[in-house]
N, C-alpha and C. Protein backbone atom coordinates (compact mmCIF):
# COMPACT_ATOMS: atom_id res chain seq x y z
N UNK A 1 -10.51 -29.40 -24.73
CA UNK A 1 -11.48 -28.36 -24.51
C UNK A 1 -12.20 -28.10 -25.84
N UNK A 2 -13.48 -27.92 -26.14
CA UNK A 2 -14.40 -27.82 -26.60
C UNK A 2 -14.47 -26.43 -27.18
N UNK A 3 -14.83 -26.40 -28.62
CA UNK A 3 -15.04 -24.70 -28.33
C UNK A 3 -16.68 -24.42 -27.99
N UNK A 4 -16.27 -23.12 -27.66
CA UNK A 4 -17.65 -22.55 -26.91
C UNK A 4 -17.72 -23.10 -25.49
N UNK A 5 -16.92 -23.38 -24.92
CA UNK A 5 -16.99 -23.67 -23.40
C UNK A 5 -16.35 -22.67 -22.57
N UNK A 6 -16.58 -21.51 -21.32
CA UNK A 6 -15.69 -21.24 -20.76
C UNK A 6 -14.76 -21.76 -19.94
N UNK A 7 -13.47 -21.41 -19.82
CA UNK A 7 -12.68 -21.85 -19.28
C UNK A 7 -12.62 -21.00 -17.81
N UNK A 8 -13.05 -21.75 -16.90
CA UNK A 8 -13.13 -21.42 -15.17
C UNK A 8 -11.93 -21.59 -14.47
N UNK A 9 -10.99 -20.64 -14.29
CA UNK A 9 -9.74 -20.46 -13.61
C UNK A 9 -9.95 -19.87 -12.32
N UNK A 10 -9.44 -20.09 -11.34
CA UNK A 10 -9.39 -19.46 -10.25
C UNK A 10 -8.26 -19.64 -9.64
N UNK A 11 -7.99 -18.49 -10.02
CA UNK A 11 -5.83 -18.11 -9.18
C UNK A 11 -5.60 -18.43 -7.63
N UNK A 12 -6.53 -17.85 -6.93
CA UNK A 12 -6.10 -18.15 -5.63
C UNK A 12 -6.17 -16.45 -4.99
N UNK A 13 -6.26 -15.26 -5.83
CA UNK A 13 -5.89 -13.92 -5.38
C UNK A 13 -7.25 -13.41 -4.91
N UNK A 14 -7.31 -12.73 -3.74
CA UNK A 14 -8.93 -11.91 -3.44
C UNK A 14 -8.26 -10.85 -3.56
N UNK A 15 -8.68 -9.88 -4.69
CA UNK A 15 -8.25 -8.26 -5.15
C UNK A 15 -9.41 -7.60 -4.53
N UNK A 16 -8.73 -6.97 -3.69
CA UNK A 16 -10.02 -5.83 -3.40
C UNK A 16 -9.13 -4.41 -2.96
N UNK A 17 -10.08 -2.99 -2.51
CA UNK A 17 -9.47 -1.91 -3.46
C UNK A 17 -8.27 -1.59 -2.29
N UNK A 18 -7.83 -2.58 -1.20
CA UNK A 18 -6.86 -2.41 -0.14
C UNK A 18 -5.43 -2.10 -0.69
N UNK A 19 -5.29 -2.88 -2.15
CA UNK A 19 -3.51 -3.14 -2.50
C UNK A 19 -3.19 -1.66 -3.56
N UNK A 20 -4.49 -1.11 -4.10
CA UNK A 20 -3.88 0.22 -4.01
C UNK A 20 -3.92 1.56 -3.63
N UNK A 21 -3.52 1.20 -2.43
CA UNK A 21 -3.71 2.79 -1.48
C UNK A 21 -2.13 3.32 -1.13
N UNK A 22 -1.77 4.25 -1.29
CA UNK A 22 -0.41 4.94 -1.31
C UNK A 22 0.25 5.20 -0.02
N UNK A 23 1.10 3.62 0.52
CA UNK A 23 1.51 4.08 2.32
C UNK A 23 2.18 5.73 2.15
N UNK A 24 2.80 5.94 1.92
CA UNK A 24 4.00 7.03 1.82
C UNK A 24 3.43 8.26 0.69
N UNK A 25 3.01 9.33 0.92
CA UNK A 25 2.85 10.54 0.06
C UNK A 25 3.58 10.97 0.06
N UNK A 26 4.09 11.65 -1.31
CA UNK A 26 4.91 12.38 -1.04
C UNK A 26 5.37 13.50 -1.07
N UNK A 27 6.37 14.05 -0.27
CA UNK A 27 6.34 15.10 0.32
C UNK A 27 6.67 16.67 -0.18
N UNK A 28 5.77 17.03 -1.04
CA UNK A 28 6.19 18.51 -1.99
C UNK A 28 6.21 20.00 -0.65
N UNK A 29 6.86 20.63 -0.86
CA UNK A 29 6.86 21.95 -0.60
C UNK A 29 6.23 22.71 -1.27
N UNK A 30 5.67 23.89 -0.61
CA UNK A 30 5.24 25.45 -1.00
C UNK A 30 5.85 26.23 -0.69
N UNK A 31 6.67 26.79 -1.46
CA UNK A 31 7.72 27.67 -1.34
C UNK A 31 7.18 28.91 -0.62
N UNK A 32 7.78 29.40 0.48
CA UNK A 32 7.11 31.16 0.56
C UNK A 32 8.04 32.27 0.28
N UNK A 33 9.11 31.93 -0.47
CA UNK A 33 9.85 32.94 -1.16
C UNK A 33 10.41 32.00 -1.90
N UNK A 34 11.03 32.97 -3.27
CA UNK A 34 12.03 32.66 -4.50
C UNK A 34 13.23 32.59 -3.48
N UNK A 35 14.15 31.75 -3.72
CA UNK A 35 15.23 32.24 -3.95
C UNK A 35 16.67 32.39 -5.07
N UNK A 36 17.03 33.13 -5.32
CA UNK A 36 18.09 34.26 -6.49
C UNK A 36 18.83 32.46 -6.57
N UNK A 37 19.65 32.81 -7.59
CA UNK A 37 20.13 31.07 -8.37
C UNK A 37 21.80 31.38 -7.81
N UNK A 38 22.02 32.46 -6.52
CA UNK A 38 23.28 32.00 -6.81
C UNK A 38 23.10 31.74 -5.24
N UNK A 39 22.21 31.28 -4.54
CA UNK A 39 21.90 30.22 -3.55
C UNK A 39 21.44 29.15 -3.24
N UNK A 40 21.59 28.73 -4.36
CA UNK A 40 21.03 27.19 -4.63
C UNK A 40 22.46 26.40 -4.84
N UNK A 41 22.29 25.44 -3.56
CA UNK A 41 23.48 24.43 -3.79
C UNK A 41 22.97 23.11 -3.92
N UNK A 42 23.36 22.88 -6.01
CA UNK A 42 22.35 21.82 -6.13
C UNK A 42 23.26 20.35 -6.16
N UNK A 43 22.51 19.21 -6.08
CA UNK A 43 23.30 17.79 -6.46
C UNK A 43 22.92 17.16 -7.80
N UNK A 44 23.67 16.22 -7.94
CA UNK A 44 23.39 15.32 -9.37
C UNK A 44 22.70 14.42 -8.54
N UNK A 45 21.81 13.20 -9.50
CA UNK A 45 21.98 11.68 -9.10
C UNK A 45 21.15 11.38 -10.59
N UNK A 46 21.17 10.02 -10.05
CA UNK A 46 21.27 8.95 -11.56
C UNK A 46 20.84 8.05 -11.33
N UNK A 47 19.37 7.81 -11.54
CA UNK A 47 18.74 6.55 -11.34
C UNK A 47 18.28 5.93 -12.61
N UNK A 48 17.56 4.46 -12.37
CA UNK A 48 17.83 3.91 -13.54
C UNK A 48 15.84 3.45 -13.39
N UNK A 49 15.16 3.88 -14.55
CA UNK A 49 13.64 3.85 -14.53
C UNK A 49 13.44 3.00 -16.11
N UNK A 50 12.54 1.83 -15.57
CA UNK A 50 12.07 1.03 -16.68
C UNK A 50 13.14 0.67 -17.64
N UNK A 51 14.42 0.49 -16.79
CA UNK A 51 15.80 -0.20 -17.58
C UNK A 51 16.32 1.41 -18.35
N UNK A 52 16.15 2.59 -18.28
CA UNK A 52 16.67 3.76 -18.72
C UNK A 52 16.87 4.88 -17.41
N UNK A 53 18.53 5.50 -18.13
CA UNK A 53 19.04 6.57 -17.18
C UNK A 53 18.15 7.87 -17.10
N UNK A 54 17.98 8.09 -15.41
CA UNK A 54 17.47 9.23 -15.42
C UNK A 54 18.04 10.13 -14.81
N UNK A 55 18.72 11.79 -15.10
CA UNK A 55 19.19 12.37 -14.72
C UNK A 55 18.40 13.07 -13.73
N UNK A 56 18.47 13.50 -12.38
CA UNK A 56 17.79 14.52 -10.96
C UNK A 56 19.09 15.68 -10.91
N UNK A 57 18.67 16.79 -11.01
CA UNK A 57 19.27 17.68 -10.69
C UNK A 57 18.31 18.67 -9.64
N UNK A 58 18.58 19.04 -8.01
CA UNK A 58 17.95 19.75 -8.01
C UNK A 58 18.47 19.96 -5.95
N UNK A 59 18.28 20.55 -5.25
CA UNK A 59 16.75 20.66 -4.55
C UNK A 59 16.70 22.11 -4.97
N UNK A 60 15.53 22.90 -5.76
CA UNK A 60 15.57 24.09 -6.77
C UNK A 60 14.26 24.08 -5.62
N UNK A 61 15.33 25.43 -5.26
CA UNK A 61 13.95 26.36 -4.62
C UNK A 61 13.47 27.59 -4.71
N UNK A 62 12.86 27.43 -6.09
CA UNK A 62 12.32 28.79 -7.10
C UNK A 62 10.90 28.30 -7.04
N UNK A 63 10.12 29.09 -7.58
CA UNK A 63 8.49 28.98 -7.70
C UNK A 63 8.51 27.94 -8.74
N UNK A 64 7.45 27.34 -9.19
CA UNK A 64 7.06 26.11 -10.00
C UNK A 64 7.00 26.75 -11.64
N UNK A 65 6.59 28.57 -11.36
CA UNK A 65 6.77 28.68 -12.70
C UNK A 65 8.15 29.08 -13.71
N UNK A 66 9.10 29.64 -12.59
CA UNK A 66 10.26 29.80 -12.98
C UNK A 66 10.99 28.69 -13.52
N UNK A 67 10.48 27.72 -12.43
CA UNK A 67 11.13 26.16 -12.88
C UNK A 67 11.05 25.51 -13.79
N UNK A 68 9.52 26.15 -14.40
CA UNK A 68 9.17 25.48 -15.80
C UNK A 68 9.90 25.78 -17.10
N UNK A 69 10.11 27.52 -17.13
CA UNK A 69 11.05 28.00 -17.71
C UNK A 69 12.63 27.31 -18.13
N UNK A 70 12.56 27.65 -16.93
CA UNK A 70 14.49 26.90 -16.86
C UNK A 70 13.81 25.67 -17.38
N UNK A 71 13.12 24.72 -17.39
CA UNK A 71 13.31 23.71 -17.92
C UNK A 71 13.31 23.47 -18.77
N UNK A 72 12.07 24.24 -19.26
CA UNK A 72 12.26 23.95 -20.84
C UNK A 72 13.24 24.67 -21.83
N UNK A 73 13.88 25.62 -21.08
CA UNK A 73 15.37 26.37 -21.77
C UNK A 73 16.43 25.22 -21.81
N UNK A 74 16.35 24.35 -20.99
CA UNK A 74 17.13 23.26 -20.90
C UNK A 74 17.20 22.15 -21.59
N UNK A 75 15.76 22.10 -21.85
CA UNK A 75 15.21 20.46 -22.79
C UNK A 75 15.50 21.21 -24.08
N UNK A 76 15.72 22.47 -24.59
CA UNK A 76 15.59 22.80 -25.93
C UNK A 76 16.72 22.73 -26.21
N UNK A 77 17.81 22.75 -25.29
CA UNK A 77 19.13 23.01 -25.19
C UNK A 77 20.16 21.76 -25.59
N UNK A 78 19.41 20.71 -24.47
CA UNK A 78 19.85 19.89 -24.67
C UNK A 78 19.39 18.34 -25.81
N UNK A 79 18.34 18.86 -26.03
CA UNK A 79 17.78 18.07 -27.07
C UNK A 79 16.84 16.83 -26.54
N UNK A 80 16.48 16.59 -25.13
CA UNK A 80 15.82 15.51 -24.25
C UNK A 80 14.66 15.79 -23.86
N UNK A 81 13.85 15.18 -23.31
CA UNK A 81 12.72 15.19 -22.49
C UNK A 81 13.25 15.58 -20.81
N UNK A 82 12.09 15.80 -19.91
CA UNK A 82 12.02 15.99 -18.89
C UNK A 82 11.17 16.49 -18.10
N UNK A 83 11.12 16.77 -16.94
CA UNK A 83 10.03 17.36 -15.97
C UNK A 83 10.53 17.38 -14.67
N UNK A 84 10.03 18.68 -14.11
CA UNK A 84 9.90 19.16 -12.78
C UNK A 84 9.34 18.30 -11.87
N UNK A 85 9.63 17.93 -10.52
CA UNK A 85 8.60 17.42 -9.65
C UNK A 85 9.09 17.47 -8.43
N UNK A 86 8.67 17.92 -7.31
CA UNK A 86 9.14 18.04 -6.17
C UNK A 86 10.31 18.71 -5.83
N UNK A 87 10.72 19.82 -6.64
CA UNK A 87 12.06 20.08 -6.76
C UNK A 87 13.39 19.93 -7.06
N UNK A 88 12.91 18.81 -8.26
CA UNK A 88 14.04 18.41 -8.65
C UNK A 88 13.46 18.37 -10.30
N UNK A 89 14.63 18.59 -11.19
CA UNK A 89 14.38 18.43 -12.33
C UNK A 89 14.72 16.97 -13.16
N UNK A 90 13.99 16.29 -13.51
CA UNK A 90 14.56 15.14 -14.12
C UNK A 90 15.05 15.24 -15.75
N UNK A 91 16.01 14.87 -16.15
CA UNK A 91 16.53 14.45 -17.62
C UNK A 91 16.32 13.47 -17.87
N UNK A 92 15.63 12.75 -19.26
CA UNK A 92 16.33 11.65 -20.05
C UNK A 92 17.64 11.59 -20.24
N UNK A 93 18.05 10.22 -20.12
CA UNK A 93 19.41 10.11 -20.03
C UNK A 93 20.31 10.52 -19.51
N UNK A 94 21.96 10.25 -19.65
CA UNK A 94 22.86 10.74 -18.91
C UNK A 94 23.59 11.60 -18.99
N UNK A 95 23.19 13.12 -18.76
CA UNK A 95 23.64 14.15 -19.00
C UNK A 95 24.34 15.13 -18.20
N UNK A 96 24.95 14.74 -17.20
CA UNK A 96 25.30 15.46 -16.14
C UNK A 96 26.53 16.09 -16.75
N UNK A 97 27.78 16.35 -17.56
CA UNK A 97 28.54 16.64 -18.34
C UNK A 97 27.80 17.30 -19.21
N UNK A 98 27.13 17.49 -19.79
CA UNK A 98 26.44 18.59 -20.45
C UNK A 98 25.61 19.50 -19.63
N UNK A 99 25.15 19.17 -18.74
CA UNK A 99 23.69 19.99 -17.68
C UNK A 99 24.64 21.12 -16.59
N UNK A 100 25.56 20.46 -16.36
CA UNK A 100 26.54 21.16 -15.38
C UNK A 100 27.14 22.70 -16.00
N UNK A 101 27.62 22.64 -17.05
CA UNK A 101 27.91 24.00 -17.84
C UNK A 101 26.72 24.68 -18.28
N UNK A 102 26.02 24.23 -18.35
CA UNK A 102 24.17 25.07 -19.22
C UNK A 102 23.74 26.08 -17.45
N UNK A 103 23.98 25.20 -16.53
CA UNK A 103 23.32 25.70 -15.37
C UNK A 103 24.41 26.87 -14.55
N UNK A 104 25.96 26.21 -14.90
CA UNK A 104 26.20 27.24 -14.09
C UNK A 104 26.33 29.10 -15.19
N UNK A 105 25.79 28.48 -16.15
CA UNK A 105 25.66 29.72 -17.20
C UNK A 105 24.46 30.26 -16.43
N UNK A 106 23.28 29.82 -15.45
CA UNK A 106 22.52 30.40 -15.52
C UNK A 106 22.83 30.93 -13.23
N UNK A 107 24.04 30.74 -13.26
CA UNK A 107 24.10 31.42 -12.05
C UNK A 107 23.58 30.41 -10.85
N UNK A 108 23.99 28.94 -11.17
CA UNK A 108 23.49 28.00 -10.01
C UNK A 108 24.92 27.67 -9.72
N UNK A 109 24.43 27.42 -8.77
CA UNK A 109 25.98 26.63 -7.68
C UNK A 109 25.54 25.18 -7.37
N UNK A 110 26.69 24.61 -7.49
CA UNK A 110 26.65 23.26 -6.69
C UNK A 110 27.71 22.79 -5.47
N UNK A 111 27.19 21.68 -4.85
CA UNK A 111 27.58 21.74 -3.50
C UNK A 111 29.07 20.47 -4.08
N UNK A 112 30.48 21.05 -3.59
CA UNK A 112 31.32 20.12 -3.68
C UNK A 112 31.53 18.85 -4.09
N UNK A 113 32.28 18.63 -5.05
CA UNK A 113 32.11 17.05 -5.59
C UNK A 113 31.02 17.03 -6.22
N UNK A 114 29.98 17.61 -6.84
CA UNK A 114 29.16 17.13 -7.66
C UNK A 114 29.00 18.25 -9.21
């Protein structure tokens, strides 16, 4: 190959704007009441995003701004990143041994075994 020539590839792919449209939305709530933190029976889980642990604690059914609060009382606490979304709070990393005593300091319950 020559320089100054383009090089004419053709993959085989027709992209058009069909491959990104979102089958599945998903599904947030609007809360129409708070409810008090010693009715919340929450779960752990532990998924694993871009090869790193992510801690879910939640289904938290407080307003979005309370939630923000607690969260960030939490991220300061615990020294990590994180964010709210759909009712669940996510952690960097694997913190469920640390998150479990911070929360029930703040009057949350969890549901058996977790």
């Amino acid at each position: 190959m020559s320089r100054g020539k383009k090089l004419d590839l053709f993959i085989g792919a027709d992209i058009d704007d069909s491959w990104n449209e979102i089958a599945t939305k998903r599904k947030t709530k609007v809360l129409a009441e708070d409810l008090e933190p010693k009715k919340h029976f929450l779960v752990f889980a532990k998924e694993k995003r871009r090869g790193k642990i992510v801690t879910l604690v939640g289904e938290f059914q407080i307003l979005k701004e309370d939630a923000n609060t607690t969260l960030k009382l939490l991220k300061k606490k615990l020294g990590c990143g994180g964010i709210y979304k759909d009712g669940f709070m996510e952690f960097q990393g694997e913190l469920k041994e640390k998150l479990r005593p911070l929360l029930v300091d703040l009057n949350f319950h969890f549901k058996n075994g977790h």
